[in-house]
N, C-alpha and C. Protein backbone atom coordinates (compact mmCIF):
# COMPACT_ATOMS: atom_id res chain seq x y z
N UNK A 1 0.85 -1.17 0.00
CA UNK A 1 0.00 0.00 0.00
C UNK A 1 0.90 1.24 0.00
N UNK A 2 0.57 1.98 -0.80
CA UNK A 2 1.47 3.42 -1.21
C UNK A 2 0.19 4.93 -0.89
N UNK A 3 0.71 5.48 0.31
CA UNK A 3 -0.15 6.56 0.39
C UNK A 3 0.80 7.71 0.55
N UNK A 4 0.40 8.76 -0.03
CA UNK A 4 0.87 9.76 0.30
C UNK A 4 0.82 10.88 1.74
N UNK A 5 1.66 11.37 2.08
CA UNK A 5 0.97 12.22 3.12
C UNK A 5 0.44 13.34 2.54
N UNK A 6 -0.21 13.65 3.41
CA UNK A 6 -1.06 14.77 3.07
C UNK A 6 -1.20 15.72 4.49
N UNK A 7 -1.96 16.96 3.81
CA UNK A 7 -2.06 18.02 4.78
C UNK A 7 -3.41 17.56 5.66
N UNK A 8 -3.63 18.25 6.85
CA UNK A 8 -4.43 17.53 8.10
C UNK A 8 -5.97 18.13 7.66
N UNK A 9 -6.92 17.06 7.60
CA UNK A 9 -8.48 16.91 7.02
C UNK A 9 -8.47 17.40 5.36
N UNK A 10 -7.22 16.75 4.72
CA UNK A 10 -7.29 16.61 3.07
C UNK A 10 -8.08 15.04 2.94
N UNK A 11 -9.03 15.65 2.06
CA UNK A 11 -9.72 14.45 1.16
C UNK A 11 -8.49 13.19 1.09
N UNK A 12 -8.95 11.86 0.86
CA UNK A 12 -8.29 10.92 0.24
C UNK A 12 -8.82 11.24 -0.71
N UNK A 13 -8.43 10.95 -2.17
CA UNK A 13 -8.92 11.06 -3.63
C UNK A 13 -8.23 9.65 -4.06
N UNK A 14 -8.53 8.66 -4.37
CA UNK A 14 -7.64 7.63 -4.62
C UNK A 14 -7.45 7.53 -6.43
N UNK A 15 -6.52 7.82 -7.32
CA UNK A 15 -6.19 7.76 -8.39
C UNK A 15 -6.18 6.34 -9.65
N UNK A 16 -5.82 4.87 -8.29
CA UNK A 16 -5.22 4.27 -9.15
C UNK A 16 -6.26 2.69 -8.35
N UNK A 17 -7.05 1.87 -9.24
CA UNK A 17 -7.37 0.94 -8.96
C UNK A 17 -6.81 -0.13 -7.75
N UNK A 18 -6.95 -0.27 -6.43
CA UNK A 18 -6.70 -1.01 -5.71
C UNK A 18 -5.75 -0.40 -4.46
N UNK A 19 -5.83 1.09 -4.60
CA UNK A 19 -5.55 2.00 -3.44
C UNK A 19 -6.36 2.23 -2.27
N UNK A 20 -5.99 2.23 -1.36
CA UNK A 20 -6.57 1.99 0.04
C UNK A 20 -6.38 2.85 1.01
N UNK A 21 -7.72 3.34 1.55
CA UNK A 21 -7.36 4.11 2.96
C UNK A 21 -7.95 3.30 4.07
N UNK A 22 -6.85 2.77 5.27
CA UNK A 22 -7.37 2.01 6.46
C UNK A 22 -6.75 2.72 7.72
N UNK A 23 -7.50 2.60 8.47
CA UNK A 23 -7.08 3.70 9.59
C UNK A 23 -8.25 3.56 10.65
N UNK A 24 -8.41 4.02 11.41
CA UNK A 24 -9.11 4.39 12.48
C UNK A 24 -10.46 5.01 12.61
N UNK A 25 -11.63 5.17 12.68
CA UNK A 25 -12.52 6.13 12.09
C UNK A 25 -12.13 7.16 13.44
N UNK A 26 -12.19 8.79 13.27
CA UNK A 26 -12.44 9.78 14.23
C UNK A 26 -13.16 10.38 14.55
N UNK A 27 -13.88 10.83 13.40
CA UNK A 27 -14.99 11.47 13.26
C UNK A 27 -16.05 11.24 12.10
N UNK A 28 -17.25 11.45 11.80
CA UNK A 28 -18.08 11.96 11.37
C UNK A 28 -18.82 12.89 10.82
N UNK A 29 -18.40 13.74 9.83
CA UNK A 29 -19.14 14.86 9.33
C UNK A 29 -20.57 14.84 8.81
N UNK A 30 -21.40 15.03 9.04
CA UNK A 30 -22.59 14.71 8.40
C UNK A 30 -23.05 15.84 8.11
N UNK A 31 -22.43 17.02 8.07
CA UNK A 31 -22.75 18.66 7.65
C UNK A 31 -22.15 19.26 6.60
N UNK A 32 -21.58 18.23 5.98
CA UNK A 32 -20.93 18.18 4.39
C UNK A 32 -21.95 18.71 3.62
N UNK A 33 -21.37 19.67 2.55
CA UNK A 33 -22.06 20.37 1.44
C UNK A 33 -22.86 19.16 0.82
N UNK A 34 -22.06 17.87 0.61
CA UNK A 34 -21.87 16.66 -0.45
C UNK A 34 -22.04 15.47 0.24
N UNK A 35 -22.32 15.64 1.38
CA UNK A 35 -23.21 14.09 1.95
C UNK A 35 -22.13 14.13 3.03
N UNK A 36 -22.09 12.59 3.84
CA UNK A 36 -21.24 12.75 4.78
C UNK A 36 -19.95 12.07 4.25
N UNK A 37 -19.36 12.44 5.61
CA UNK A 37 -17.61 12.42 5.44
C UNK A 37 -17.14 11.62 6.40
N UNK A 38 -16.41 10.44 6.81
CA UNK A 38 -15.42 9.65 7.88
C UNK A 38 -14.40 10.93 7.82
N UNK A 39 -13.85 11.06 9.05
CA UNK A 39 -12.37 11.38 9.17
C UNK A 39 -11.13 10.21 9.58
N UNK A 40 -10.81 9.80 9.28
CA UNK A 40 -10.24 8.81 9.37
C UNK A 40 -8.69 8.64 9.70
N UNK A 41 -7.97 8.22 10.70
CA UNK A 41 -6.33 8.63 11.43
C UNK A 41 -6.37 7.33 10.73
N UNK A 42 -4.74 7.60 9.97
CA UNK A 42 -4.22 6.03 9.48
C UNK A 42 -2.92 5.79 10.35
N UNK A 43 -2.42 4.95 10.22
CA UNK A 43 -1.35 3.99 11.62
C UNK A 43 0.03 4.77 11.49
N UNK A 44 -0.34 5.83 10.20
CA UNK A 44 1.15 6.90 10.04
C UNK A 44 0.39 8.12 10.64
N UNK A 45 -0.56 8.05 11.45
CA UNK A 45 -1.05 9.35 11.80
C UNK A 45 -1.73 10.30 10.93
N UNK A 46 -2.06 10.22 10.01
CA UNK A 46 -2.37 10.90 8.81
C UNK A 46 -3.50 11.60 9.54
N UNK A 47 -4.58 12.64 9.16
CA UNK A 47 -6.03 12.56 9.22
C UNK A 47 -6.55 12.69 8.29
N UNK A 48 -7.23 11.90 7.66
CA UNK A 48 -7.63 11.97 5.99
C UNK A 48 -9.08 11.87 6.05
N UNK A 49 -10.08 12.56 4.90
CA UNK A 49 -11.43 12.87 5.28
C UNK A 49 -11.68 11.68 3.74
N UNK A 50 -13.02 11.13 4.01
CA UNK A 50 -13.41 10.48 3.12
C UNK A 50 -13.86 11.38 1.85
N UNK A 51 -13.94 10.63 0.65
CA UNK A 51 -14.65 11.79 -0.63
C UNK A 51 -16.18 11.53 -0.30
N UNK A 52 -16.88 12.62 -0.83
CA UNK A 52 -18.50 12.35 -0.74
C UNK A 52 -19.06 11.54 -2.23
N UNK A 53 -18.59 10.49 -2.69
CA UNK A 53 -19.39 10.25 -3.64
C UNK A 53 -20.03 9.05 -3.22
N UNK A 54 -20.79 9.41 -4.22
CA UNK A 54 -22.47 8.55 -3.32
C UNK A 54 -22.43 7.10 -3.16
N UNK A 55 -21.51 6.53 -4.16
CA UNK A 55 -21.32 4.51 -4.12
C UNK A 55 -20.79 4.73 -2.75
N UNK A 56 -19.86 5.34 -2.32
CA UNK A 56 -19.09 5.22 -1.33
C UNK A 56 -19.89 5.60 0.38
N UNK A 57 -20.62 6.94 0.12
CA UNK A 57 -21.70 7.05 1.36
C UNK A 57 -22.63 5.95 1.70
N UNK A 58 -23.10 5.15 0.49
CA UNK A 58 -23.78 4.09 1.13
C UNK A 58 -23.14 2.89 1.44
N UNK A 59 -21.89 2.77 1.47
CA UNK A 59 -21.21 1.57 2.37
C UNK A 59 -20.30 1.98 3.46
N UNK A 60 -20.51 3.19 4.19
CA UNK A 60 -20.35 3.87 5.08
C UNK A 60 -20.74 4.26 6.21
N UNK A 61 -22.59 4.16 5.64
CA UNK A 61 -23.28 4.20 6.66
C UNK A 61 -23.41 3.84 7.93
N UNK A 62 -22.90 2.43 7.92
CA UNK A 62 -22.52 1.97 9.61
C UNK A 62 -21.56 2.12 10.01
N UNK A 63 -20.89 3.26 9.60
CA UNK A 63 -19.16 3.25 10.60
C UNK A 63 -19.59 3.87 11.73
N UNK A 64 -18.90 3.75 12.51
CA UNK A 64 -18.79 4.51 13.58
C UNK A 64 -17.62 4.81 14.20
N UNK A 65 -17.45 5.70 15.35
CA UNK A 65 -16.14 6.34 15.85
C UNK A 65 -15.98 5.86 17.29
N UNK A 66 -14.47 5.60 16.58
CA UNK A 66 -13.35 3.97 16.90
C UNK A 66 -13.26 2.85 16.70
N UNK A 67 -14.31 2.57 15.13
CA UNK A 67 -13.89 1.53 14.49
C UNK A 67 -13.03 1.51 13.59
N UNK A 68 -12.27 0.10 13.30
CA UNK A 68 -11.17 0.22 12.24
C UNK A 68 -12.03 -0.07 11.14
N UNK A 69 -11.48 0.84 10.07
CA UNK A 69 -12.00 0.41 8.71
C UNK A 69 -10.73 0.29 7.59
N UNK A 70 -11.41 -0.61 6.09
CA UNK A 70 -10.80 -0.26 5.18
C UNK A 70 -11.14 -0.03 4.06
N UNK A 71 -11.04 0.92 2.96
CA UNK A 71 -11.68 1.56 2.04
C UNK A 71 -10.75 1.09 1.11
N UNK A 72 -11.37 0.26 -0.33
CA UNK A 72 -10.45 -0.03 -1.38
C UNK A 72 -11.16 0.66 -2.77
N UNK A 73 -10.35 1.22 -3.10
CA UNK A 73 -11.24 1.92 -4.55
C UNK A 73 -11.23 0.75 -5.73
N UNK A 74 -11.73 0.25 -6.05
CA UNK A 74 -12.05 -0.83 -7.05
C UNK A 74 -12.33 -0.57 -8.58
N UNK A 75 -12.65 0.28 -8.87
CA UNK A 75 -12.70 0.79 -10.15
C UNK A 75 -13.85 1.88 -10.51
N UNK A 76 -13.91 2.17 -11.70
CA UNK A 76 -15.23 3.11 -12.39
C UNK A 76 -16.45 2.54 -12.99
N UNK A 77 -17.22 2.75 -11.91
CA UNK A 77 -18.74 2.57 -13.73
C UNK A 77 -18.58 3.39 -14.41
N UNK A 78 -19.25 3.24 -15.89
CA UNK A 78 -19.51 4.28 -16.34
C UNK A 78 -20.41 4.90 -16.25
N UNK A 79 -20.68 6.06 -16.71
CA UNK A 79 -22.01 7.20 -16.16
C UNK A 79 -23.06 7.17 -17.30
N UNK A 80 -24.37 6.51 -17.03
CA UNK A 80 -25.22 6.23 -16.99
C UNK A 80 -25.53 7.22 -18.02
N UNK A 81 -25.56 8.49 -18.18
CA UNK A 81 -26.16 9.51 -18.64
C UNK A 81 -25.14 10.35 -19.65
N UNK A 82 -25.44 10.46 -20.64
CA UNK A 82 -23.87 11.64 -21.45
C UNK A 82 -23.54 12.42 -20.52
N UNK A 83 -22.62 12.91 -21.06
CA UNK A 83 -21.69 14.58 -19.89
C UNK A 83 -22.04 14.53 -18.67
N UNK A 84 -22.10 12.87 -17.73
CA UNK A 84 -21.88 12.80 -16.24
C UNK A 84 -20.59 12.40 -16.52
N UNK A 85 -20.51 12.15 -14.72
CA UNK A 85 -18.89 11.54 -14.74
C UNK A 85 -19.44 10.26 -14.32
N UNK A 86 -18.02 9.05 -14.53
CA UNK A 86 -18.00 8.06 -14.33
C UNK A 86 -18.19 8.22 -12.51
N UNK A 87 -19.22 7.18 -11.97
CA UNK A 87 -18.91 6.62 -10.74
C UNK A 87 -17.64 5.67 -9.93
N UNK A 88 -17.22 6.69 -9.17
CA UNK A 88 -16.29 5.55 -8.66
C UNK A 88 -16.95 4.30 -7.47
N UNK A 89 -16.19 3.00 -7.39
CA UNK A 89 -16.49 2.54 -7.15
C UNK A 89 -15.73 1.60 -5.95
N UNK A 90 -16.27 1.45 -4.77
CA UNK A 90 -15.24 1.07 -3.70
C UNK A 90 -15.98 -0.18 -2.84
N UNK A 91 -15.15 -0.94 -1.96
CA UNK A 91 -15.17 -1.91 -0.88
C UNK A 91 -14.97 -0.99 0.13
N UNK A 92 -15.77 -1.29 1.25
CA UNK A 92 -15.53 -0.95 2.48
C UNK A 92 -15.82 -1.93 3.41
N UNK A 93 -14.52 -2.17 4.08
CA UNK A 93 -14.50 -3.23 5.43
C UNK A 93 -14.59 -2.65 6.98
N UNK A 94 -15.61 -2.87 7.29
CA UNK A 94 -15.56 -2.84 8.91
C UNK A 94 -15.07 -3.54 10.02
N UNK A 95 -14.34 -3.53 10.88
CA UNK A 95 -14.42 -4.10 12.25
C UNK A 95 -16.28 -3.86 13.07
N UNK A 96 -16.06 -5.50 13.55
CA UNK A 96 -17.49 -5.64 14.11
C UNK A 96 -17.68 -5.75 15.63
């Protein structure tokens, strides 16, 4: 797994099929412009905020704060409609 650091409550944006954010959950945003947000501490300390796209909010829904999770970006649908964008598309693992 190859992550970059980043500056403190930067989006993960994951670029490349089979990139992963696992870490800690911290928080919860649910006052997002764009749906809700995990904040998420990874084991390098990072604090990285989840993206709001929508495949991804609905396998999210049951996190909660101080569970471990892991987020794998899996690939693109394509977009349904001309001049949308492709959906990205992810796994999310919980601790139970």
């Amino acid at each position: 797994m190859v992550m970059k650091k980043q500056e403190s409550n930067s989006v993960w944006i994951p670029m490349n099929v089979g990139e992963e954010l696992t870490g800690i959950v911290k928080g919860i945003d649910t006052q997002g412009e764009y749906g809700t947000q995990l904040v998420i501490e990874t084991k390098e300390g990072d604090i990285l905020k989840t993206p709001s796209h929508k495949a991804l909010q609905t396998r999210i829904i049951k996190a909660r704060i101080g569970q471990n999770i892991q987020i794998i970006f899996t690939g693109l649908a394509p977009a349904k409609k001309r001049g949308y964008n492709d959906t990205m598309l992810y796994d999310v693992f919980l601790d139970e």
